[in-house]
C-alpha atoms as a PDB file:
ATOM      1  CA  UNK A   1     -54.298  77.432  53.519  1.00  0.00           C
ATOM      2  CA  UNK A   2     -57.806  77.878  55.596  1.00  0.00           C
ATOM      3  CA  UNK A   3     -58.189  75.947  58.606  1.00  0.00           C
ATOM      4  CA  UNK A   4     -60.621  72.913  58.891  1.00  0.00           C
ATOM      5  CA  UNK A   5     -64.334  73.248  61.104  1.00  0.00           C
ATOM      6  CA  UNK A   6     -62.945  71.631  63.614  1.00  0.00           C
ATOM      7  CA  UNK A   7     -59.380  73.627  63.683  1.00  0.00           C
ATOM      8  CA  UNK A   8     -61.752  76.538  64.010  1.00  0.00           C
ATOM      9  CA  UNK A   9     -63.405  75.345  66.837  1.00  0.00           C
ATOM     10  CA  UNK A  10     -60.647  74.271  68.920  1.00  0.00           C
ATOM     11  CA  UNK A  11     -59.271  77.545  68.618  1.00  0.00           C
ATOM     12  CA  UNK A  12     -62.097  79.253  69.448  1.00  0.00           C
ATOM     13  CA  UNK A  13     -62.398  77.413  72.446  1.00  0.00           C
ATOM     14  CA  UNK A  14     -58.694  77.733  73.485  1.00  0.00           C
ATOM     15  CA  UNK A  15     -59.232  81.651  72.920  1.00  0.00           C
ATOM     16  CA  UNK A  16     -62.144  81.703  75.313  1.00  0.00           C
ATOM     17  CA  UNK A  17     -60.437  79.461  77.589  1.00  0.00           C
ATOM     18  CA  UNK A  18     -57.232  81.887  77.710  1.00  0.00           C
ATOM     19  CA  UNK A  19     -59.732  84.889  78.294  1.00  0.00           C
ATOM     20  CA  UNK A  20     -61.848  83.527  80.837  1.00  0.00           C
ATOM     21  CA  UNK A  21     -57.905  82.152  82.630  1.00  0.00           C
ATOM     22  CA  UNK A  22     -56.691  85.894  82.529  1.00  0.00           C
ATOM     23  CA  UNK A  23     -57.917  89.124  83.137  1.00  0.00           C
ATOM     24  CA  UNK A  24     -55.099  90.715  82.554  1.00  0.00           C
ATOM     25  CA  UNK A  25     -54.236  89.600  79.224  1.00  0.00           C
ATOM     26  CA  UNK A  26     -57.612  90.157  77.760  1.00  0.00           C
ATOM     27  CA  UNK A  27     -57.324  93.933  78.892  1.00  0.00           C
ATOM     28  CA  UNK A  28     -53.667  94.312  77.353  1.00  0.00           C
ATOM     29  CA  UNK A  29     -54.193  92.528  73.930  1.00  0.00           C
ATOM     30  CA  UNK A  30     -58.217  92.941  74.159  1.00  0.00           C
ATOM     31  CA  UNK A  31     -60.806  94.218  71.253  1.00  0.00           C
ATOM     32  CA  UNK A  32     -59.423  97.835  71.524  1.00  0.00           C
ATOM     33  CA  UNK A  33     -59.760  99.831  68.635  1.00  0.00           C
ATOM     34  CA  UNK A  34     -56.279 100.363  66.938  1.00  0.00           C
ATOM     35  CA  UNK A  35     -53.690 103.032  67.155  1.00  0.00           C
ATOM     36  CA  UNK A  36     -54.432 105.962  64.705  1.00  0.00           C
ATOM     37  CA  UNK A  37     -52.247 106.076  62.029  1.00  0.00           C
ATOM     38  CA  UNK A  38     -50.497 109.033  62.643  1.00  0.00           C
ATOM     39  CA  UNK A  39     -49.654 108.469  65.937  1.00  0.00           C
ATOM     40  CA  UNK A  40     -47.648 105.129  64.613  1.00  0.00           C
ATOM     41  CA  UNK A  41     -46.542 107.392  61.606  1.00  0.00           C
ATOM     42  CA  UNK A  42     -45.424 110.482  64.340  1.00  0.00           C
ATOM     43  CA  UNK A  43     -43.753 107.318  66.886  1.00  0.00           C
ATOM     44  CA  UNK A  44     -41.938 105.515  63.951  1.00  0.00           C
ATOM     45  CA  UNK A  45     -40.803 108.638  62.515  1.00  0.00           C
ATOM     46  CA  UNK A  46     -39.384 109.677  66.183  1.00  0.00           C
ATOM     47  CA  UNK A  47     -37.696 105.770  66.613  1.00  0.00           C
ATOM     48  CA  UNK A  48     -36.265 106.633  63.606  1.00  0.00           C
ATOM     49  CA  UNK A  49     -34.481 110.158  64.214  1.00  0.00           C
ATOM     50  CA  UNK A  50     -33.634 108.559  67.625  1.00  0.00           C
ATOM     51  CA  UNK A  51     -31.582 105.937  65.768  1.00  0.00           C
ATOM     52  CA  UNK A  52     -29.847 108.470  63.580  1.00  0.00           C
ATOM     53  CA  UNK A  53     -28.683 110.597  66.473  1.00  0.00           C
ATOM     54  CA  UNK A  54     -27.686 106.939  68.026  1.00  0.00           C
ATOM     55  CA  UNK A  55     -25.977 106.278  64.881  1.00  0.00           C
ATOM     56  CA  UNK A  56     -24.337 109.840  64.664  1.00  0.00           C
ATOM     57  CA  UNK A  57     -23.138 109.731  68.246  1.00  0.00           C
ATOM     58  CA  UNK A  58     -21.458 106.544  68.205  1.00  0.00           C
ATOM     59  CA  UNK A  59     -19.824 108.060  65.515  1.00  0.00           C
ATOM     60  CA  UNK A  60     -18.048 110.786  67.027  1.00  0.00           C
ATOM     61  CA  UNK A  61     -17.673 109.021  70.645  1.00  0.00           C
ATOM     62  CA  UNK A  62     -20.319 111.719  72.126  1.00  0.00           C
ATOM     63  CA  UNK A  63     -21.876 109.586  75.011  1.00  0.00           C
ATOM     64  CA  UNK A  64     -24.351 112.441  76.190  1.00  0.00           C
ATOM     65  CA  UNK A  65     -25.865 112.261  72.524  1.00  0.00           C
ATOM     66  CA  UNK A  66     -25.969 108.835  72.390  1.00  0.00           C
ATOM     67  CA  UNK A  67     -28.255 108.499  75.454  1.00  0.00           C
ATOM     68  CA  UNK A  68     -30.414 111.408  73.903  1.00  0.00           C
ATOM     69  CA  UNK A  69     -30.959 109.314  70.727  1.00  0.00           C
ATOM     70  CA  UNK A  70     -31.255 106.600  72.608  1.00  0.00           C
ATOM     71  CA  UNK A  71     -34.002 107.926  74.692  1.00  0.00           C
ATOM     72  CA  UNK A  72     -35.960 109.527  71.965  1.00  0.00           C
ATOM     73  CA  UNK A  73     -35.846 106.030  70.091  1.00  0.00           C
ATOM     74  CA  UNK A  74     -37.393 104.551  72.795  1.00  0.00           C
ATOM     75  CA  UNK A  75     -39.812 107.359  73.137  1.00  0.00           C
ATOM     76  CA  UNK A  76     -40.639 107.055  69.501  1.00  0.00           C
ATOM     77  CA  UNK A  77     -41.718 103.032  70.293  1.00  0.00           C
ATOM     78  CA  UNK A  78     -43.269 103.692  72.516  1.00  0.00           C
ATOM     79  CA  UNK A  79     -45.652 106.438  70.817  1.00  0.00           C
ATOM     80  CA  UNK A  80     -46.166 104.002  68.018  1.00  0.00           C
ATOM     81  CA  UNK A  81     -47.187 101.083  70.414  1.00  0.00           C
ATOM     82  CA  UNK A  82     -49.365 102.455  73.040  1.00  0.00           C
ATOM     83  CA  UNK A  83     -52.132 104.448  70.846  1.00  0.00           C
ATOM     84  CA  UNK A  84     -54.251 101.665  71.546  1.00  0.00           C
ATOM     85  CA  UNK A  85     -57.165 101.980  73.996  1.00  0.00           C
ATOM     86  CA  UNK A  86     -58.776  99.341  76.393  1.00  0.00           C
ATOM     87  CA  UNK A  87     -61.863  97.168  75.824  1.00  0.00           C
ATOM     88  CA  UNK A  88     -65.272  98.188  77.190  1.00  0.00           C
ATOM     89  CA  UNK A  89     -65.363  95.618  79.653  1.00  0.00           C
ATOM     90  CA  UNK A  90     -69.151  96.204  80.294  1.00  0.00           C
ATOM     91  CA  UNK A  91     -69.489  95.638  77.169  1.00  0.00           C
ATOM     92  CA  UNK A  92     -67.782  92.435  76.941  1.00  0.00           C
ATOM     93  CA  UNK A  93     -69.102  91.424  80.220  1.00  0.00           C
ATOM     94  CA  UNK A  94     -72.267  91.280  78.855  1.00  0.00           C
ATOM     95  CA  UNK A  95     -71.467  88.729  75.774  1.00  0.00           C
ATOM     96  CA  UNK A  96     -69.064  86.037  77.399  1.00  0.00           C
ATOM     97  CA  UNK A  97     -70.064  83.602  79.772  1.00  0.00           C
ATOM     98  CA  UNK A  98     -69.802  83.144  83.426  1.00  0.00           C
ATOM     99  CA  UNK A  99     -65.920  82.185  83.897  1.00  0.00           C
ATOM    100  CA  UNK A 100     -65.223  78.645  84.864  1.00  0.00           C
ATOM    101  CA  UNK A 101     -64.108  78.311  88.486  1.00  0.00           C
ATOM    102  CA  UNK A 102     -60.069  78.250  88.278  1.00  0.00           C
ATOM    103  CA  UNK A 103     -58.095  75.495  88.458  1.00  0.00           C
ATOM    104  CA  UNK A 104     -55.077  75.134  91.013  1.00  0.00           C
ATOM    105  CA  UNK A 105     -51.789  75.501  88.856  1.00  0.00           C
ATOM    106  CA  UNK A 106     -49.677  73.121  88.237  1.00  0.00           C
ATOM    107  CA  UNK A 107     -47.537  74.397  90.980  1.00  0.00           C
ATOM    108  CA  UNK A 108     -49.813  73.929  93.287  1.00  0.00           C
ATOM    109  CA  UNK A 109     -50.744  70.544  92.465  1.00  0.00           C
ATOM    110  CA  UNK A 110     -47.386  69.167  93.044  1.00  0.00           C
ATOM    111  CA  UNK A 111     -47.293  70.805  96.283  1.00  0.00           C
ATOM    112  CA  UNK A 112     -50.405  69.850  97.421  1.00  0.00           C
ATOM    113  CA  UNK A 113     -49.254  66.167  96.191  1.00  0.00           C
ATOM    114  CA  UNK A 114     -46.091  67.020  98.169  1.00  0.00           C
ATOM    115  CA  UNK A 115     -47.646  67.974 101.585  1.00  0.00           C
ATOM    116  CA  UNK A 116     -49.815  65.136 101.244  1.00  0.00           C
ATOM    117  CA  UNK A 117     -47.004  62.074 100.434  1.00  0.00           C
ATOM    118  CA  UNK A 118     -47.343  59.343 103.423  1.00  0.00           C
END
């Protein structure tokens, strides 16, 4: 099911609205260009002899290989995951608008409200 005009736009202008909020997330989940495909195929292939020798150790109560397996599972995600790069952000600088000036957090309103009680 396609979303309605005016889905669209409301969730185009809760994206910006999340971009322009924070930095940081734009540069973590940003317009990189994906992972190559055999760096997922080389991680997930790694994950998955990790979780055999996990698999194999808890078998035969070795501890020492478990933690190797272990480790080269997690080595193995993370391969797969982190093959993507960052966002030119001169680039994206360049089409986006100036960012609104921030709001205080709700945190901060309270308090504020707080500190100001008669």
């Amino acid at each position: 099911m396609s979303l309605s005009d005016h889905e669209k736009r409301v969730l185009e202008e809760l994206e910006r609205g999340l971009y322009s909020d924070d930095a940081n997330f734009v540069q973590r989940v940003g317009n990189g260009k994906p992972a190559s495909a055999s760096r997922v195929i080389g991680g997930a292939l790694l994950a998955l002899a990790g979780i055999s020798v996990l698999v194999f150790a808890a078998v035969s109560h070795v501890i020492f290989v478990g933690v190797i397996g272990f480790l080269a599972m997690l080595l193995g995600l993370l391969i797969a995951t982190s093959g993507q790069t960052a966002p030119d952000n001169k680039a994206q600088a360049q089409d986006e608008p100036a960012p609104k000036p921030k709001r205080p957090s709700t945190g901060s309103f309270f308090e504020d409200r707080w500190n100001n009680r008669s």
